[in-house]
N, C-alpha and C. Protein backbone atom coordinates (compact mmCIF):
# COMPACT_ATOMS: atom_id res chain seq x y z
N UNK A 1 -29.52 -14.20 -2.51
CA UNK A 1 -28.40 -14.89 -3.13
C UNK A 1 -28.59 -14.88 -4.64
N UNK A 2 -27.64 -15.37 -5.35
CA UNK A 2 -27.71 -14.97 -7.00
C UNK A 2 -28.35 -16.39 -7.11
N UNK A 3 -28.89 -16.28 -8.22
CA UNK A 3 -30.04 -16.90 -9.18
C UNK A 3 -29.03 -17.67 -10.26
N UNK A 4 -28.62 -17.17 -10.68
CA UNK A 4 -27.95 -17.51 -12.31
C UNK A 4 -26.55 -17.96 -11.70
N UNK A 5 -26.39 -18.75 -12.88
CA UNK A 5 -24.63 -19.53 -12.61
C UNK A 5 -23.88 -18.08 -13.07
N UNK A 6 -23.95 -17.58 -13.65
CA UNK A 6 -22.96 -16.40 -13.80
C UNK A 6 -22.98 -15.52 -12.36
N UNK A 7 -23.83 -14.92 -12.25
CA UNK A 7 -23.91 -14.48 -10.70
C UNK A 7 -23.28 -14.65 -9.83
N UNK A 8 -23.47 -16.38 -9.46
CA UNK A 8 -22.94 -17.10 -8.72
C UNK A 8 -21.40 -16.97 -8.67
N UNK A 9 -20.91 -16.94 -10.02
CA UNK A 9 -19.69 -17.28 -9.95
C UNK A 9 -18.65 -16.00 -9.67
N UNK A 10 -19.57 -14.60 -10.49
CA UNK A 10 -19.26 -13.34 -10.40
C UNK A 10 -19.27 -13.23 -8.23
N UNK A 11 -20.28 -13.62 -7.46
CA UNK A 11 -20.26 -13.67 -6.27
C UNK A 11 -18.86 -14.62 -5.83
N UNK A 12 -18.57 -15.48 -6.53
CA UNK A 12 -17.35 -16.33 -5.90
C UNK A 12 -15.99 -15.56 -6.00
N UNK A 13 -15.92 -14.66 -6.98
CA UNK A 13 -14.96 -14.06 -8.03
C UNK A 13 -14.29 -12.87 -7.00
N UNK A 14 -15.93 -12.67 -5.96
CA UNK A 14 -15.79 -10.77 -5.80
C UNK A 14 -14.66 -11.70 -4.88
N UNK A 15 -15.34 -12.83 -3.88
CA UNK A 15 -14.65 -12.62 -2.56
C UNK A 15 -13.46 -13.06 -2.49
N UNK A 16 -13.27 -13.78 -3.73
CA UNK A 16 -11.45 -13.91 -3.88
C UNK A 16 -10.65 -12.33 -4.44
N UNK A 17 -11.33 -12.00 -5.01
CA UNK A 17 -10.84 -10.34 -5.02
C UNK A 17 -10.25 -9.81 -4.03
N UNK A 18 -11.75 -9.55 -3.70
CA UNK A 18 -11.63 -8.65 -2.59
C UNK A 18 -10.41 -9.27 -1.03
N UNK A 19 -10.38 -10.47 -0.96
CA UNK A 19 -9.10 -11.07 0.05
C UNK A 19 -7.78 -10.69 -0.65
N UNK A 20 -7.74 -10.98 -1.96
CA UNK A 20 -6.42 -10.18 -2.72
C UNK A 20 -5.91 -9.24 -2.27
N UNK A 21 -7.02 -8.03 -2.31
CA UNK A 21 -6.94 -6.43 -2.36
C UNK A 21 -6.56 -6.75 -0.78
N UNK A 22 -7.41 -6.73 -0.15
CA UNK A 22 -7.17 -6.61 1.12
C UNK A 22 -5.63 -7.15 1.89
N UNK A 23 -4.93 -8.08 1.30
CA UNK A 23 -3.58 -8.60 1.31
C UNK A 23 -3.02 -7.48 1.15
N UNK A 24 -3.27 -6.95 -0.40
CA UNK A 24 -2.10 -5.99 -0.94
C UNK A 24 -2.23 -4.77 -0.05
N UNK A 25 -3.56 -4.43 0.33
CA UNK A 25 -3.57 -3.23 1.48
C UNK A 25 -3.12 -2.84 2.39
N UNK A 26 -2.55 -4.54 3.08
CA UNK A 26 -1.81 -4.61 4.24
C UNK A 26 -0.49 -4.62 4.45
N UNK A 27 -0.04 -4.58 3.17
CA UNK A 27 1.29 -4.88 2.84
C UNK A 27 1.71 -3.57 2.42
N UNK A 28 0.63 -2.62 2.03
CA UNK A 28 1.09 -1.33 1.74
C UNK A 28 1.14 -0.66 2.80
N UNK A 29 -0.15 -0.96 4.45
CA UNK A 29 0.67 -0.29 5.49
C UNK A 29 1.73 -0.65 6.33
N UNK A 30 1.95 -1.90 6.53
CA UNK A 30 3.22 -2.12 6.40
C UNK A 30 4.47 -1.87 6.09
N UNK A 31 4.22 -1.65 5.06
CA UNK A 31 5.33 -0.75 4.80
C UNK A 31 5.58 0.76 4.56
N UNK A 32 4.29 1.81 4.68
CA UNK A 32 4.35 2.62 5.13
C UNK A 32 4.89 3.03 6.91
N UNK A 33 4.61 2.43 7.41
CA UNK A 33 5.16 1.64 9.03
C UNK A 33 6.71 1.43 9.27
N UNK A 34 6.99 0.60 8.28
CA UNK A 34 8.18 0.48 7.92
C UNK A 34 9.29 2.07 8.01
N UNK A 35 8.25 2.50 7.24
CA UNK A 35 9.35 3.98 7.19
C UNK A 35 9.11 4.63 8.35
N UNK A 36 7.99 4.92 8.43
CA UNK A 36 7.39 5.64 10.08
C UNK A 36 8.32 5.23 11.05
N UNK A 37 8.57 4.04 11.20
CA UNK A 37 9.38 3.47 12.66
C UNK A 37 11.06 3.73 12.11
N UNK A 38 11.41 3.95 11.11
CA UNK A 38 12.91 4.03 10.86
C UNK A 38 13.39 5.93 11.43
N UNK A 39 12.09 6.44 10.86
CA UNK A 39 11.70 7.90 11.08
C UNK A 39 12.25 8.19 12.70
N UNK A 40 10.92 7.60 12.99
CA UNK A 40 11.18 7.68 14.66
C UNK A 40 12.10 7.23 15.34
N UNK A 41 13.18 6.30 14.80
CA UNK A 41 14.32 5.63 15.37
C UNK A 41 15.54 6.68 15.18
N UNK A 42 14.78 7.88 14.03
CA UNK A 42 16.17 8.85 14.08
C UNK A 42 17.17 8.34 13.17
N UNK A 43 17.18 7.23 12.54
CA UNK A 43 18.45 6.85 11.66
C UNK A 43 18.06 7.41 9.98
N UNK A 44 19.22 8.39 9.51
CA UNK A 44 18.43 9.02 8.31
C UNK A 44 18.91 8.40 7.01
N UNK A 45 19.87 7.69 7.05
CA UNK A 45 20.31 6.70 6.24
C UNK A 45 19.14 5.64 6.10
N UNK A 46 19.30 5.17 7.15
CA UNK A 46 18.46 3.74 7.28
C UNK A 46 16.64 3.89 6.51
N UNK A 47 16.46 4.96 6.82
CA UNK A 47 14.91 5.85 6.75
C UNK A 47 14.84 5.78 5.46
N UNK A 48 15.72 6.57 4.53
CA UNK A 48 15.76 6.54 3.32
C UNK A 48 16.07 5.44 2.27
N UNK A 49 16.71 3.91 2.79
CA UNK A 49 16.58 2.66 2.59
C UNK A 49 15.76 2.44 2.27
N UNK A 50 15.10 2.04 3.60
CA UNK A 50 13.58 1.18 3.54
C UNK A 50 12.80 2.29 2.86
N UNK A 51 12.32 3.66 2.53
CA UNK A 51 11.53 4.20 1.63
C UNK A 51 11.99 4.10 0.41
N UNK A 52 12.89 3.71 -0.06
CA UNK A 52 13.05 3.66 -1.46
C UNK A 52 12.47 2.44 -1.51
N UNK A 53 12.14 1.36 -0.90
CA UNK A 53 12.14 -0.16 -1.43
C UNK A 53 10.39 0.34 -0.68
N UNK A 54 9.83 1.30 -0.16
CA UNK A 54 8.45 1.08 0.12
C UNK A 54 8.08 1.74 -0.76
N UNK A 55 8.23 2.61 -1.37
CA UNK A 55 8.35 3.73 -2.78
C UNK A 55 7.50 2.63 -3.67
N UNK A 56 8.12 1.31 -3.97
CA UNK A 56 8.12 0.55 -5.55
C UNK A 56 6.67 -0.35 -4.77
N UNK A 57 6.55 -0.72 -3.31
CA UNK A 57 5.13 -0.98 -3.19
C UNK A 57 4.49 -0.17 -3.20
N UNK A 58 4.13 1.19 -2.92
CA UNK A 58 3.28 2.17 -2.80
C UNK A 58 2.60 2.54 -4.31
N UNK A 59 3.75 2.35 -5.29
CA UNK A 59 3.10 2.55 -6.56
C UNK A 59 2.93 1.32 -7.18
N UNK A 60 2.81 0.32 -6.70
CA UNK A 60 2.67 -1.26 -7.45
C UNK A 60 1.07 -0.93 -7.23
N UNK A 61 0.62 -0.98 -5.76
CA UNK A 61 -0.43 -1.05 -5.67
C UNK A 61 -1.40 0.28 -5.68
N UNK A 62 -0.72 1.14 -6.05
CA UNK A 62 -1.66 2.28 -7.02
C UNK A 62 -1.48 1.97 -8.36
N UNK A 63 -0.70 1.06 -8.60
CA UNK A 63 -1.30 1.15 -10.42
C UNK A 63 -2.32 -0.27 -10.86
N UNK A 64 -2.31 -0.75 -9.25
CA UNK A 64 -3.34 -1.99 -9.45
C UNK A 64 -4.78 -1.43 -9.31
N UNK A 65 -4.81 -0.24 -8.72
CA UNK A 65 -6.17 0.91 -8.03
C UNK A 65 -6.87 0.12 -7.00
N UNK A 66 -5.83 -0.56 -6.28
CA UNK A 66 -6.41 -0.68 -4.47
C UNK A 66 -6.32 0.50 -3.92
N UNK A 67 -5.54 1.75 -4.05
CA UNK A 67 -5.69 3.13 -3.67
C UNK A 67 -5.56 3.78 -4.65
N UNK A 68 -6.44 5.16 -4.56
CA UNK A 68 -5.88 5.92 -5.56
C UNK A 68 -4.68 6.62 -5.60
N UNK A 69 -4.03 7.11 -6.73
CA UNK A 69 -2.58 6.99 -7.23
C UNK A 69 -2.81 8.62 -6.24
N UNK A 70 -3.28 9.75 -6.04
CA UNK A 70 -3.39 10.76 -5.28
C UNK A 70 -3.33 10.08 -3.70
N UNK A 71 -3.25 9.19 -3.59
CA UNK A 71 -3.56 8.81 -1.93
C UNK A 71 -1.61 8.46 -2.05
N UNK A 72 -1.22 7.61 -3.08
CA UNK A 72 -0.49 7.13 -2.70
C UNK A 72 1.04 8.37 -3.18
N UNK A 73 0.77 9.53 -4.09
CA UNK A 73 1.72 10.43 -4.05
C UNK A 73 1.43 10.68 -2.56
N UNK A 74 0.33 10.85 -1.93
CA UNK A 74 0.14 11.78 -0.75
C UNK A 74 1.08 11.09 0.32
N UNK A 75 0.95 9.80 0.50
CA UNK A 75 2.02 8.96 1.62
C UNK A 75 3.20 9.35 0.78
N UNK A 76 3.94 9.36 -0.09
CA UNK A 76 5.46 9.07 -0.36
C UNK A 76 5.93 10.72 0.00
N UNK A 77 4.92 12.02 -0.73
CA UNK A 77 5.74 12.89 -0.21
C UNK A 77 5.63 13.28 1.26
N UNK A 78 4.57 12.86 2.11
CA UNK A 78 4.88 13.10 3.80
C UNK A 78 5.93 12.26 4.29
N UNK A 79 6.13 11.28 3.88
CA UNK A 79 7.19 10.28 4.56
C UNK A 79 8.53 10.91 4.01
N UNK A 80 8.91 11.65 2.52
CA UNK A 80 9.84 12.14 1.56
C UNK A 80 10.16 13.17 3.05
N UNK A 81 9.37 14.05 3.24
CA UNK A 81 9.27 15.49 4.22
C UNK A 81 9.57 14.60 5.32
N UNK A 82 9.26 13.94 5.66
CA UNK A 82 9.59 12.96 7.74
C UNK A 82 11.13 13.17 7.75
N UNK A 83 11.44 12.63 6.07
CA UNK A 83 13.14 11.90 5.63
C UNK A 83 13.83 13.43 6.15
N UNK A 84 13.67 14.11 5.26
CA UNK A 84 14.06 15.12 4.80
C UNK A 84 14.47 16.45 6.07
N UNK A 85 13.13 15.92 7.15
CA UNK A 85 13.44 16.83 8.53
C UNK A 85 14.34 16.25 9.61
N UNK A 86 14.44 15.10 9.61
CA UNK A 86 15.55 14.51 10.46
C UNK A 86 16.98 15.33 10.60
């Protein structure tokens, strides 16, 4: 365990972090999901809805660097291509 009050507090710091990140992580597959299931429902209107509004989370939380910004072009253009083959 840490020694020093800074330590300590840097240890208190991570694990509220890290529950943050882990929120925002979940909320980003979520709504990757979001599009996946509109995909699979076949509606190509509807599909392209909900990815525009998962679009503005996907890059919220790549510019926070809970993922890297290459992970998160990589989800928008496979889901862009899901849209696009319907």
């Amino acid at each position: 365990m840490a020694n020093s009050a800074q330590a300590r507090k840097r240890a208190r710091q991570a694990i509220k972090q890290r529950s943050h990140n882990m929120s925002l992580r979940s909320s980003l597959r979520t709504a990757i999901k979001k599009v996946q299931k509109a995909i699979v429902a076949g509606d190509k209107t509807a599909a392209k809805a909900v990815f525009s509004e998962s679009m503005s989370t996907i890059d919220s939380i790549a510019d926070k660097k809970i993922i890297h910004k290459n992970k998160a072009a990589r989800h928008k253009s496979r889901l862009s291509a899901a849209i696009k083959a319907l």
